[in-house]
C-alpha atoms as a PDB file:
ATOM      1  CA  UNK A   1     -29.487   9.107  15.171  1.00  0.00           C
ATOM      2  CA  UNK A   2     -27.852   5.995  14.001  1.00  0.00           C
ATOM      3  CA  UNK A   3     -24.299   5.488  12.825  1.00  0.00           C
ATOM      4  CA  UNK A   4     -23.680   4.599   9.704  1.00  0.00           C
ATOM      5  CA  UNK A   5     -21.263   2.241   8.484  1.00  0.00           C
ATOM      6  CA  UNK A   6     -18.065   3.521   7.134  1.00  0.00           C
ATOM      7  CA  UNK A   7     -18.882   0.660   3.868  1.00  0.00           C
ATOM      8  CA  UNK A   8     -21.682   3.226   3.445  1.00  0.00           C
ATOM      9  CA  UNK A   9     -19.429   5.923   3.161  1.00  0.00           C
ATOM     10  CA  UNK A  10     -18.308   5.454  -0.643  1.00  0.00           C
ATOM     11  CA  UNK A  11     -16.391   3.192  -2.305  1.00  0.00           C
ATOM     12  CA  UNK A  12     -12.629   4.172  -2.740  1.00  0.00           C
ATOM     13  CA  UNK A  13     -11.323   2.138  -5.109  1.00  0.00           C
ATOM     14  CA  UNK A  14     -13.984   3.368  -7.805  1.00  0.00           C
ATOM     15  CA  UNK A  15     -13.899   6.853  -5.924  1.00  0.00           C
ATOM     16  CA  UNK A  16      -9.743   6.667  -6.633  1.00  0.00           C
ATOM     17  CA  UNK A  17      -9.408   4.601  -9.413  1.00  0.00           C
ATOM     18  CA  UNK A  18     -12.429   4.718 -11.639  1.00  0.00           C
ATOM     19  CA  UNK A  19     -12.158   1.208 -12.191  1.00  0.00           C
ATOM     20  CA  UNK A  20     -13.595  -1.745  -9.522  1.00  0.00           C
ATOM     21  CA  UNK A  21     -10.638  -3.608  -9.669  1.00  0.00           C
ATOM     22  CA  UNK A  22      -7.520  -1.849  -9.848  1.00  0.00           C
ATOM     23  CA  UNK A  23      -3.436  -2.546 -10.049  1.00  0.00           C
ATOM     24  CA  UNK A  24      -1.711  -0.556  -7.920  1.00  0.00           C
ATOM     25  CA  UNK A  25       2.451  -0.370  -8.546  1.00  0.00           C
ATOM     26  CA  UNK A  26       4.698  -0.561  -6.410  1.00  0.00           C
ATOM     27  CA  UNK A  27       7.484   1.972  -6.645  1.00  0.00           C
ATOM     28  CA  UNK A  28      10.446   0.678  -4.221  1.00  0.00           C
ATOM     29  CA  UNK A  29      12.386   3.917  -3.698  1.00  0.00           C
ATOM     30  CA  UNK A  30      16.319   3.427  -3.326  1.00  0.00           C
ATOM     31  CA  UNK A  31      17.755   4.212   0.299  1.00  0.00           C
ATOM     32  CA  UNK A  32      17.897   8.055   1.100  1.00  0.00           C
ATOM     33  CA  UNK A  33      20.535   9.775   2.480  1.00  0.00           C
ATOM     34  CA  UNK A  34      21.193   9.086   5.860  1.00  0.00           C
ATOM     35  CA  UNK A  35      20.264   5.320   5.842  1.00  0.00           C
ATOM     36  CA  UNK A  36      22.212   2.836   6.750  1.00  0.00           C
ATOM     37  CA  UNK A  37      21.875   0.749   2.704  1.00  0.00           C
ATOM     38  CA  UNK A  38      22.269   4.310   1.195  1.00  0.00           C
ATOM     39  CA  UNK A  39      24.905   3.986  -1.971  1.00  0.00           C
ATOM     40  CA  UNK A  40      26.146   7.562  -2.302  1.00  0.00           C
ATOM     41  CA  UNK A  41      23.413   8.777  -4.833  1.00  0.00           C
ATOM     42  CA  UNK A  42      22.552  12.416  -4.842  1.00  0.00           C
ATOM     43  CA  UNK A  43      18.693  12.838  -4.442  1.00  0.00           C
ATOM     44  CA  UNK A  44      17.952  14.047  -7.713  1.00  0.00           C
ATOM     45  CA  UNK A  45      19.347   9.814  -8.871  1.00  0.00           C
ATOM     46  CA  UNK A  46      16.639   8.877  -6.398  1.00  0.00           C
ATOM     47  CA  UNK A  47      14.016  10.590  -7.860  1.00  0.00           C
ATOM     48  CA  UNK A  48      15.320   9.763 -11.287  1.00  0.00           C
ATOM     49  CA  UNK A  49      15.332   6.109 -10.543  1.00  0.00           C
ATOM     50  CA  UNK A  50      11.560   6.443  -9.086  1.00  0.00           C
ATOM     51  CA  UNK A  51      10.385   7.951 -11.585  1.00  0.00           C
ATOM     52  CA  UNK A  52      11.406   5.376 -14.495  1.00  0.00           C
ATOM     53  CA  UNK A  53       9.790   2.876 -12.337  1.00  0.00           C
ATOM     54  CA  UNK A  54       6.408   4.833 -12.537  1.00  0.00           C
ATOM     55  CA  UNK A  55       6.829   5.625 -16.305  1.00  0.00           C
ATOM     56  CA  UNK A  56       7.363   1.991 -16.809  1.00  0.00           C
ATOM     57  CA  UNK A  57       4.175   0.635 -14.641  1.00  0.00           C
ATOM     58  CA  UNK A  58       2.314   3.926 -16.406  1.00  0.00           C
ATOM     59  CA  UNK A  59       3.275   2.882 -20.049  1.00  0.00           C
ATOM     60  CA  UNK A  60       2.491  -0.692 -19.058  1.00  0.00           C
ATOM     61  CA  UNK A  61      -1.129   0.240 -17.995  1.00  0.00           C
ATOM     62  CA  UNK A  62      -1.648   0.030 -14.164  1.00  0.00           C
ATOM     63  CA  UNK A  63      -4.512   2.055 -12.530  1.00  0.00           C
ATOM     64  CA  UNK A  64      -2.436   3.787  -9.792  1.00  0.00           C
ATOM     65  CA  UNK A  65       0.739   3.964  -8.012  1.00  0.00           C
ATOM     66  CA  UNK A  66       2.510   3.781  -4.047  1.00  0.00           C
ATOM     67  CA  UNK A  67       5.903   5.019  -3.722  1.00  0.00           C
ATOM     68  CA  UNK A  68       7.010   3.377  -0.315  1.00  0.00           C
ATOM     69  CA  UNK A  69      10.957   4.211   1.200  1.00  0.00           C
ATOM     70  CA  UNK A  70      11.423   0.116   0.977  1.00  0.00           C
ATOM     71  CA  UNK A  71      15.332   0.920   0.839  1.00  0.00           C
ATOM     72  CA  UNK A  72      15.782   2.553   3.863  1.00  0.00           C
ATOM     73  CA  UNK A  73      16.434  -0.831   5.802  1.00  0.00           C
ATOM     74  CA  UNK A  74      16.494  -1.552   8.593  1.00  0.00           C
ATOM     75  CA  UNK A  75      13.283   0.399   8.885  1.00  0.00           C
ATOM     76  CA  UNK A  76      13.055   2.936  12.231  1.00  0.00           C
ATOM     77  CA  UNK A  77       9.772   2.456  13.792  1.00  0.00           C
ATOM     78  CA  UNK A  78       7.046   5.256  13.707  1.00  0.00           C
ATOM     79  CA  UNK A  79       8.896   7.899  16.389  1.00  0.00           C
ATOM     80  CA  UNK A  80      11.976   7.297  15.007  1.00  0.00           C
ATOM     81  CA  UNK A  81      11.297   8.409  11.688  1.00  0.00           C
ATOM     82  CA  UNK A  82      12.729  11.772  10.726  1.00  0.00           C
ATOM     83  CA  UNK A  83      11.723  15.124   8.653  1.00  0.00           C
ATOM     84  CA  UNK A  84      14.348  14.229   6.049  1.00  0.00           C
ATOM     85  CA  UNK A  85      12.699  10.910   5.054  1.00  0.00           C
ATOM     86  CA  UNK A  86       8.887  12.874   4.754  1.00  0.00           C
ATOM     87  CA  UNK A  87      10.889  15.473   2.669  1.00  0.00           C
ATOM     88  CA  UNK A  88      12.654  12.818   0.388  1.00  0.00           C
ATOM     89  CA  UNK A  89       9.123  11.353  -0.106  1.00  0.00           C
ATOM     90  CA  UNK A  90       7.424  14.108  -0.884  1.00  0.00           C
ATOM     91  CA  UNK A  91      10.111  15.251  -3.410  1.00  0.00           C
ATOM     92  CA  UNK A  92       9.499  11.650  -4.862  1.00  0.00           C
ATOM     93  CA  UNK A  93       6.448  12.020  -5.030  1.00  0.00           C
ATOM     94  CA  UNK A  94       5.546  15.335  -6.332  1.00  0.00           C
ATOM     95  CA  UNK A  95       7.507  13.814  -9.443  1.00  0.00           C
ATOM     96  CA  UNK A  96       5.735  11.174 -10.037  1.00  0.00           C
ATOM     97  CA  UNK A  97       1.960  12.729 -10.090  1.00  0.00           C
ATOM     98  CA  UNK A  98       3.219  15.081 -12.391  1.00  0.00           C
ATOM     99  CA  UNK A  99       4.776  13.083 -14.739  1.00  0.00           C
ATOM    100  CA  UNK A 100       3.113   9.698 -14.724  1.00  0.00           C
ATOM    101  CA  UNK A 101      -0.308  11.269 -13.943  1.00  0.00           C
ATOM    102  CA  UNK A 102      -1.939   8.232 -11.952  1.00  0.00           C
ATOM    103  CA  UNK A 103      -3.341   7.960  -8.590  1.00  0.00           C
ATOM    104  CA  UNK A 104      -0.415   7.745  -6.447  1.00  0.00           C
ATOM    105  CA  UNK A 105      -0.705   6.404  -2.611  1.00  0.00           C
ATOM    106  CA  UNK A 106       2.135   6.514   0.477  1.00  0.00           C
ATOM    107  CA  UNK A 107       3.116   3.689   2.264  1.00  0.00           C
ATOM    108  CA  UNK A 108       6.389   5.082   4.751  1.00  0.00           C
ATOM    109  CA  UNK A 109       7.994   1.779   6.884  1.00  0.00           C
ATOM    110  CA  UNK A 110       7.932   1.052   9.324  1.00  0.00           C
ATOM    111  CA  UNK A 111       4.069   1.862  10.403  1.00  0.00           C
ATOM    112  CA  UNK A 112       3.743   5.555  10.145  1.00  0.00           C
ATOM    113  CA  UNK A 113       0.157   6.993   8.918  1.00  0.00           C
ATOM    114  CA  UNK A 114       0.907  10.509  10.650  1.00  0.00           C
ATOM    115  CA  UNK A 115       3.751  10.881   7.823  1.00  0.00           C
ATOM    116  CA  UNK A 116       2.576   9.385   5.142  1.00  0.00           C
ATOM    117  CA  UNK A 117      -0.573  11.830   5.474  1.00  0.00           C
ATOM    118  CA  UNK A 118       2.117  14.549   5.699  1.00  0.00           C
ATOM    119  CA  UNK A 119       3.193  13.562   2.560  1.00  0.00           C
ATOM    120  CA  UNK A 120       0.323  13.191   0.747  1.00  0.00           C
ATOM    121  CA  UNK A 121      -1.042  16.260   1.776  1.00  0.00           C
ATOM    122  CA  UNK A 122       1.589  18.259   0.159  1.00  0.00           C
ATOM    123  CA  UNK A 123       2.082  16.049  -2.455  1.00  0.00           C
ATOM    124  CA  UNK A 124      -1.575  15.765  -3.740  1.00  0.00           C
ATOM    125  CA  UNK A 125      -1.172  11.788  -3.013  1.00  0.00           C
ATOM    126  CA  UNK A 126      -4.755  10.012  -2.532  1.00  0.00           C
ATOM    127  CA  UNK A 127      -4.411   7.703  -0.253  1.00  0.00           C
ATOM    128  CA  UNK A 128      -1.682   5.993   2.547  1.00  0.00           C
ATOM    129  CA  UNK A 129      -1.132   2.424   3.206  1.00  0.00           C
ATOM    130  CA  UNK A 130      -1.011   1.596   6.873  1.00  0.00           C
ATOM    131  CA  UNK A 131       0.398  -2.108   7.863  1.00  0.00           C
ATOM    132  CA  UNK A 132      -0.601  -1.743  11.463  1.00  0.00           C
ATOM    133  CA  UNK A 133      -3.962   0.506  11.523  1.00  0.00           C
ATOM    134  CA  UNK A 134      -5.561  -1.292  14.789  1.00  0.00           C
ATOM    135  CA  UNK A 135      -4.072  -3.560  17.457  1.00  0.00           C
ATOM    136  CA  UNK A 136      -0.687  -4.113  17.857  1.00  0.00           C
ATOM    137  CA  UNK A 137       1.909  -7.101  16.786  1.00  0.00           C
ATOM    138  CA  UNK A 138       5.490  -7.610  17.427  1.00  0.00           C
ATOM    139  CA  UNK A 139       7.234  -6.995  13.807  1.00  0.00           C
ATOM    140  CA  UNK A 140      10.949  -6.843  12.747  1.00  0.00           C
ATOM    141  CA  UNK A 141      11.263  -3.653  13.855  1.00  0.00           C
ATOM    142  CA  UNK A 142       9.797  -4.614  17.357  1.00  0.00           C
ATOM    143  CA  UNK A 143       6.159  -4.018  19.364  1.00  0.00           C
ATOM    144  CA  UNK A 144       4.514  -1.766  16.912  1.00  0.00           C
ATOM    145  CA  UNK A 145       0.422  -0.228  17.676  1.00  0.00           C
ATOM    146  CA  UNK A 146      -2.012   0.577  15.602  1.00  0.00           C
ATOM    147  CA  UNK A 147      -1.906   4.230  15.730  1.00  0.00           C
ATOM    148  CA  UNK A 148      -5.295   4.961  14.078  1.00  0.00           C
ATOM    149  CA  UNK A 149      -7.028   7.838  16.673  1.00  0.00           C
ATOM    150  CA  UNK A 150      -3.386   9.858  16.352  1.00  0.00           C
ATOM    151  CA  UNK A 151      -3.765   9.430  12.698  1.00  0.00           C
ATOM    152  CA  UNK A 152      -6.617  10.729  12.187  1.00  0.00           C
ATOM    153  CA  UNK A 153      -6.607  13.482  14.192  1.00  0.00           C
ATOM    154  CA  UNK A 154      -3.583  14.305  12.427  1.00  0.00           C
ATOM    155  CA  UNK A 155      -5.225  14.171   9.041  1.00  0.00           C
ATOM    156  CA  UNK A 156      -8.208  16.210  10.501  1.00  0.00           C
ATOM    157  CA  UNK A 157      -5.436  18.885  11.681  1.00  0.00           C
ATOM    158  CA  UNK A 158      -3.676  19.082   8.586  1.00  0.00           C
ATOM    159  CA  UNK A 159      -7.694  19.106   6.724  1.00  0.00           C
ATOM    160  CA  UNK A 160      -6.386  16.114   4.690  1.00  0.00           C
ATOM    161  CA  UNK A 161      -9.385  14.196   5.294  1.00  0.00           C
ATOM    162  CA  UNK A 162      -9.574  13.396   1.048  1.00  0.00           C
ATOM    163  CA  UNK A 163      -7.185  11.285   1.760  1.00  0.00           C
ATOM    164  CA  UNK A 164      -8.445   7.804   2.074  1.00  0.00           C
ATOM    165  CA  UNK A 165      -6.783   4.714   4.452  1.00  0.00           C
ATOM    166  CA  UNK A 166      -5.976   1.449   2.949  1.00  0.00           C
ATOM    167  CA  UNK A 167      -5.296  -0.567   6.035  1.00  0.00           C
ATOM    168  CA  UNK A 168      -3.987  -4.473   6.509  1.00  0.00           C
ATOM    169  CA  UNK A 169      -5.489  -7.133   7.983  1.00  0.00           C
ATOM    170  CA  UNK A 170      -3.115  -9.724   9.795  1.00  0.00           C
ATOM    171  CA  UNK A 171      -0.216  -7.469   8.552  1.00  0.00           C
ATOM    172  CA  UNK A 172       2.901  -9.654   7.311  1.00  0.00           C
ATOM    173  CA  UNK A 173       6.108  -9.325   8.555  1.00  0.00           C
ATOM    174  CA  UNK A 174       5.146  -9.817  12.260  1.00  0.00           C
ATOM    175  CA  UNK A 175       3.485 -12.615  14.731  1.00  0.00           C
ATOM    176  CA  UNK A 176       0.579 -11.863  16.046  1.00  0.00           C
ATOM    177  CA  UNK A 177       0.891 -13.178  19.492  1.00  0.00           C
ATOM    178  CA  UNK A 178      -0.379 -10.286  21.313  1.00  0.00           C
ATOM    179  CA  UNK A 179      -4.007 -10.688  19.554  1.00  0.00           C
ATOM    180  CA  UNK A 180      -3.813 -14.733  19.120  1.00  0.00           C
ATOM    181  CA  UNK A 181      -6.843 -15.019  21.370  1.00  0.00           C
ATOM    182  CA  UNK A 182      -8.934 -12.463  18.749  1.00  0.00           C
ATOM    183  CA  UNK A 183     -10.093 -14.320  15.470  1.00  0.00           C
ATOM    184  CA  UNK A 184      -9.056 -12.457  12.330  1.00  0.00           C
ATOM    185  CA  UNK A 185     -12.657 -11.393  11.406  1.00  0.00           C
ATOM    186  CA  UNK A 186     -12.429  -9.611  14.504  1.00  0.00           C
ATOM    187  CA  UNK A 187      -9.334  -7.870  13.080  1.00  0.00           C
ATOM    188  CA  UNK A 188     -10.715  -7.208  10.626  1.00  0.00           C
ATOM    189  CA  UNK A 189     -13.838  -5.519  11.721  1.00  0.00           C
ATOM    190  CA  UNK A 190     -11.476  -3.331  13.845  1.00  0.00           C
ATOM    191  CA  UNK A 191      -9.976  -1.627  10.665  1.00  0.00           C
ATOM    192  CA  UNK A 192     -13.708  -0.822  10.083  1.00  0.00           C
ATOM    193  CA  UNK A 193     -14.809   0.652  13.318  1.00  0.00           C
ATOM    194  CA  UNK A 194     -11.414   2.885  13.266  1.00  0.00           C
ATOM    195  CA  UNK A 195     -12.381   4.308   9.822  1.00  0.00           C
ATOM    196  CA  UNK A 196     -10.014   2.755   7.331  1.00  0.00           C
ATOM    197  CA  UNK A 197     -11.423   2.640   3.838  1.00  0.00           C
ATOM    198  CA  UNK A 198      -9.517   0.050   1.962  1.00  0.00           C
ATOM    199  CA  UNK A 199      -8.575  -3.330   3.457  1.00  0.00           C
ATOM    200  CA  UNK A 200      -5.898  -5.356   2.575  1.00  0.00           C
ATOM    201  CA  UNK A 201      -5.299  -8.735   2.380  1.00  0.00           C
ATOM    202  CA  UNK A 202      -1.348 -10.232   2.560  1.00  0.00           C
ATOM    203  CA  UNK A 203       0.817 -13.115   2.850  1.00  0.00           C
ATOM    204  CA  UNK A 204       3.503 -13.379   5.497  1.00  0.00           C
ATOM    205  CA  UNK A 205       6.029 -11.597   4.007  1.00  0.00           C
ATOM    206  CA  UNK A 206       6.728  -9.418   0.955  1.00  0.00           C
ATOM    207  CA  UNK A 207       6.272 -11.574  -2.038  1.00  0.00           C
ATOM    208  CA  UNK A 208       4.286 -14.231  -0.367  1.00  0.00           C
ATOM    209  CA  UNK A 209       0.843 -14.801  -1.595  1.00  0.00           C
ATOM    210  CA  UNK A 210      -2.188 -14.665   0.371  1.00  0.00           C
ATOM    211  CA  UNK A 211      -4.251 -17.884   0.555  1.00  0.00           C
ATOM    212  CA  UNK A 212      -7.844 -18.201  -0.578  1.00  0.00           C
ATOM    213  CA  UNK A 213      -8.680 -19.356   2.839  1.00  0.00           C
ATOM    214  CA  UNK A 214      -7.168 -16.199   4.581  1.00  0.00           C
ATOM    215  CA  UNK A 215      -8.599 -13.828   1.742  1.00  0.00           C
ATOM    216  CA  UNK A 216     -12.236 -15.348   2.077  1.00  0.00           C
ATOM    217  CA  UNK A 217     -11.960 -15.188   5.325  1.00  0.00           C
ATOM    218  CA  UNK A 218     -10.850 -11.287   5.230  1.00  0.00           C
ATOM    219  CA  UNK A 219     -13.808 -10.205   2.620  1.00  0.00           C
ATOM    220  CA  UNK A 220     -16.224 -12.197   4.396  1.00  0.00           C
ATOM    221  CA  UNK A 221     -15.350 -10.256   7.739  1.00  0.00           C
ATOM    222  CA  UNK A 222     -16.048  -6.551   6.289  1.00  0.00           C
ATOM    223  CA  UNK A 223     -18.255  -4.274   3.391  1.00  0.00           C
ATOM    224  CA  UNK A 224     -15.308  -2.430   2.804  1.00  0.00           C
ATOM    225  CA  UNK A 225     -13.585  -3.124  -0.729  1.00  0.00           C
ATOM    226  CA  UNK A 226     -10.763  -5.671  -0.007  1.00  0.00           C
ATOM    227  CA  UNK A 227      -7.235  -5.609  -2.184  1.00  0.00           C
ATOM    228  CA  UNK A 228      -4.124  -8.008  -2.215  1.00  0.00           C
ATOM    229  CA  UNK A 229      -1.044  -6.569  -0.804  1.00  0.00           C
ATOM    230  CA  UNK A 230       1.506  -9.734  -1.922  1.00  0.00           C
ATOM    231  CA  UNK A 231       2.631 -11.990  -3.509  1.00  0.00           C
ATOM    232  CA  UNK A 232       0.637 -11.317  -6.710  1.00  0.00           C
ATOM    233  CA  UNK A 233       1.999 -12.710 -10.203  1.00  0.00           C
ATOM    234  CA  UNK A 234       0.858 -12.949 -13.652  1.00  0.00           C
ATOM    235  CA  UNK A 235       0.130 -17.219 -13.026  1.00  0.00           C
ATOM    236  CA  UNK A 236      -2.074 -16.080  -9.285  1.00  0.00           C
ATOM    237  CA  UNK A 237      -3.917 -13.086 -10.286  1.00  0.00           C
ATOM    238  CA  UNK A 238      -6.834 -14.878 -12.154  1.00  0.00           C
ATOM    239  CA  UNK A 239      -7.754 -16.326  -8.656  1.00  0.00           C
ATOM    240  CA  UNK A 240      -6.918 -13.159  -6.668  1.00  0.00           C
ATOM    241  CA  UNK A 241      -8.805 -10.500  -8.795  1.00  0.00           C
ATOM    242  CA  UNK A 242     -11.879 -12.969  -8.642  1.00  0.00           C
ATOM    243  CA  UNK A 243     -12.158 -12.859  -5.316  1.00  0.00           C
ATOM    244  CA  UNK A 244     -11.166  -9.446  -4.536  1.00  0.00           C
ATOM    245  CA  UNK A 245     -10.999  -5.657  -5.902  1.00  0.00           C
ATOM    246  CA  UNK A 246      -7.698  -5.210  -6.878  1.00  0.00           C
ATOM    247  CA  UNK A 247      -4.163  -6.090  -6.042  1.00  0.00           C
ATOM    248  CA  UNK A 248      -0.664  -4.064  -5.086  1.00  0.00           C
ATOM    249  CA  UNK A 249       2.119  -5.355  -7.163  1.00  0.00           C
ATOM    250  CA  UNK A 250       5.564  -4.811  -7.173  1.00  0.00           C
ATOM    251  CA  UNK A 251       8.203  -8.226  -7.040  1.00  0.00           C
ATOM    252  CA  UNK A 252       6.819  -9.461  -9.618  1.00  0.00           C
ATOM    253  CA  UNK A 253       7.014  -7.052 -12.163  1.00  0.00           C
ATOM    254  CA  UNK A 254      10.591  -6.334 -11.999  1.00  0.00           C
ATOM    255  CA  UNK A 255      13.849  -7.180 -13.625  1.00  0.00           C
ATOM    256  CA  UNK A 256      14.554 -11.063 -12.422  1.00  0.00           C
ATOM    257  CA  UNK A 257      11.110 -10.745 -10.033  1.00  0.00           C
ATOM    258  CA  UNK A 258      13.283  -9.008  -6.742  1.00  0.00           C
ATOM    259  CA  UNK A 259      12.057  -5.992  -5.497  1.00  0.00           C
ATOM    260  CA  UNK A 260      15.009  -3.743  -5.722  1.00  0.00           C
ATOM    261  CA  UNK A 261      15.559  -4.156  -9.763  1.00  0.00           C
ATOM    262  CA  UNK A 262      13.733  -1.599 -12.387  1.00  0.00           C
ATOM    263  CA  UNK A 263      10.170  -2.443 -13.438  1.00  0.00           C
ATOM    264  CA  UNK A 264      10.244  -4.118 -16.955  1.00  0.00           C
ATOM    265  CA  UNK A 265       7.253  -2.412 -18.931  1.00  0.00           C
ATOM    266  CA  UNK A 266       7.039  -5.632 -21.131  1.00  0.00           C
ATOM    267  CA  UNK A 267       6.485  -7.637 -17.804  1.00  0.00           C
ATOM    268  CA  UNK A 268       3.937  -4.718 -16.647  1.00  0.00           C
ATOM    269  CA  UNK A 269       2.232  -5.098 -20.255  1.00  0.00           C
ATOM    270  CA  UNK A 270       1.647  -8.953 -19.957  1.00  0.00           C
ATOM    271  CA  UNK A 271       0.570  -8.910 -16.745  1.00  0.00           C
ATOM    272  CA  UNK A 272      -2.083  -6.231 -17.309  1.00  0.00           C
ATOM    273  CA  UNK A 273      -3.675  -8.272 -20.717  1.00  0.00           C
ATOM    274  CA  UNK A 274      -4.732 -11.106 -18.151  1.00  0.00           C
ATOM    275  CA  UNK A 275      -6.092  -8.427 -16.291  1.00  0.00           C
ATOM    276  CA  UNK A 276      -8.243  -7.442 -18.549  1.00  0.00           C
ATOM    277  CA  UNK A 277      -9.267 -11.063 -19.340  1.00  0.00           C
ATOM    278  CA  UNK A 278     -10.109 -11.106 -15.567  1.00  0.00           C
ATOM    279  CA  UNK A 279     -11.768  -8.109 -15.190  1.00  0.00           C
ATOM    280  CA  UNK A 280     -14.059  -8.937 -18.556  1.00  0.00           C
ATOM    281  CA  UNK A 281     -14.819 -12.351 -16.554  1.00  0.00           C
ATOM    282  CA  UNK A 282     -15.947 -10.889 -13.661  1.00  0.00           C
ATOM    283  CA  UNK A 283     -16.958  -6.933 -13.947  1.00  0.00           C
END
């Protein structure tokens, strides 16, 4: 019997979503206790300060949500990573599904799907954002590997299997010296084989937008749905959105355009009218 391919397999975004290109916020949760940038806030000021940040994307019309422990810099590499950060995260989390309602995804740094699916599975999250699915690359945080068969035999284990991979291609954040003799296509195809669902597209660091070149060359590679995972502003996203099916956003939306400052609703409200002007050019 033949395989089929996983593109064949449904289409997540729409499946997720209900929309075929969709904004995805990014909520940058303050350190947690026991981190080295953590200010002295109880948890329950945490969660507090997550949450406004989803009400705000929510009121300003986004399609979904990923609540990511960006604070907890320097970030511990997969093994490293402790209980108390998938219990923070699922606290966080929990919160904002119930009050902001959206689809809500998991992204914990630095690399760790078997988490993240811990916390979306008690959470009720939909989907996890992996930066190194396949492969390996040498990041800030040192040689980190694709971790994809443990993953998924996790989420098989733990009979979380609703909830869906969105996976990055030529991750940021890292050199890629390891694979420099393997052609990004061929990255790319790799998140395919090892069952992601989603792929993602990036710059080279938070912030930094992707290129045409480097996104054509990422869609062109796969029949999975492709997003943007950087570097997306109200001035780019016109040329982004055309070219792809939907975009993670976070920098830009916030107070002064840093990561670590409240979302402004107005800003999130602007930035989803052009949106709509894109999505009406090209449905």
């Amino acid at each position: 019997m033949a395989i089929s391919s996983k593109a064949d397999a449904g289409d997540q975004i729409l499946n997720i979503f209900k929309i075929r290109r969709a904004v995805i916020g990014v909520i940058h949760c303050p350190a947690f206790p026991g981190t080295p940038r953590h200010d002295g806030r109880d948890p329950e000021q945490i969660y507090d300060a997550a949450l406004r940040d989803a009400l705000a994307y929510a009121e300003g019309g986004v399609d979904g949500l990923i609540v990511e422990n960006h604070g907890d810099i320097p970030f511990l590499r997969p093994g490293d990573i402790g209980p108390e950060t998938v219990a923070y995260m699922t606290a966080v989390t929990r919160r904002v599904l119930d009050e902001a309602g959206l689809p809500t995804g998991i992204n914990i740094l630095a690399n760790a799907p078997i988490p993240a699916f811990a916390v979306a599975a008690a959470s009720g999250a939909s989907f996890i954002r992996v930066n190194q699915w396949a492969n390996a690359y040498v990041a800030n945080e040192g040689l980190l590997d694709g971790d994809a068969a443990r993953a998924l035999r996790y989420r098989k284990q733990i009979a979380a299997e609703g909830v869906a991979v969105f996976a990055d291609a030529h991750v940021k954040h890292g050199a890629h010296a390891i694979t420099a003799d393997r052609s990004v296509e061929e990255l790319t195809r790799d998140l395919e084989f090892f069952d992601a669902d989603v792929v993602i597209a990036t710059g080279q660091r938070t912030g930094d937008a992707v290129t045409d070149a480097e996104l054509q060359t990422v869609t062109g590679a796969t029949g999975l749905p492709v997003i943007v995972g950087s570097g997306v502003t109200q001035e780019n996203v016109g040329r982004i959105l055309s070219q792809s099916r939907g975009a993670i956003i976070g920098s830009s939306l916030k107070e002064g355009g840093v990561w670590w400052n409240p979302v402004e609703t107005a800003r999130v409200a602007r930035f989803m009218e052009t949106v709509r002007e894109v999505r009406e050019a090209h449905p």
